[in-house]
Protein backbone atom coordinates (compact mmCIF):
# COMPACT_ATOMS: atom_id res chain seq x y z
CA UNK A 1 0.00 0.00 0.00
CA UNK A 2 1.31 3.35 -1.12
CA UNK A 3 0.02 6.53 0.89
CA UNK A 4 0.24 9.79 -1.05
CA UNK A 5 1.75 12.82 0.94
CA UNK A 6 1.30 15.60 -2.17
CA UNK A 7 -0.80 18.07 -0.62
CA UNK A 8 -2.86 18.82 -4.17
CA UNK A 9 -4.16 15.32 -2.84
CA UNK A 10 -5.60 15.86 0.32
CA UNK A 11 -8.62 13.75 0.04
CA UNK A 12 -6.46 10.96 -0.82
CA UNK A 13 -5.48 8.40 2.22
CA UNK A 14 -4.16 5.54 0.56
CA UNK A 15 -3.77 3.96 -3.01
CA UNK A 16 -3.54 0.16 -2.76
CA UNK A 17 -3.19 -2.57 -5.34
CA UNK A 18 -5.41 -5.56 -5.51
CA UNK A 19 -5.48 -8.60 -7.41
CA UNK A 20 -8.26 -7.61 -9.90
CA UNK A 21 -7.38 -3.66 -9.55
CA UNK A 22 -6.85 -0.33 -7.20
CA UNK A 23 -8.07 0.35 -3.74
CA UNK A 24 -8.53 3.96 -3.49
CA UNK A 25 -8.84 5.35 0.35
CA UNK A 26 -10.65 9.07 -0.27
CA UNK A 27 -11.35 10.44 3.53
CA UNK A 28 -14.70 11.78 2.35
CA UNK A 29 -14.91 14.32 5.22
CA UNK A 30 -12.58 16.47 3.09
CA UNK A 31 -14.77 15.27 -0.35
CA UNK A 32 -18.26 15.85 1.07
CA UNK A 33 -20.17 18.45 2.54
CA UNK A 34 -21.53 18.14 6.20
CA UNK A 35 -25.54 17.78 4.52
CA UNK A 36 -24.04 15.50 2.33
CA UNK A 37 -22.40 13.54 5.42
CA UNK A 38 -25.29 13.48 7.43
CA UNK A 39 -27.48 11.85 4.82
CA UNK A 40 -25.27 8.93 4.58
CA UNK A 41 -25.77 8.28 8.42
């Protein structure tokens, strides 16, 4: 697993590869609004 540290990237958490493709860690926090957020819980 590779974690990204460029700061244009700062929803990104992790990149990982898998056997059929890519894991893709986004913290959504930093991707979705709080409305947004609270309609997932």
């Amino acid at each position: 697993s590779i974690i990204t540290s460029r700061s244009d990237a700062k929803f990104l958490k992790g990149i990982g590869k898998l056997p059929d493709g890519l894991l893709v860690l986004i913290d959504l926090n930093k991707v979705l609004s709080e409305d947004e957020l609270e309609l997932l819980s």
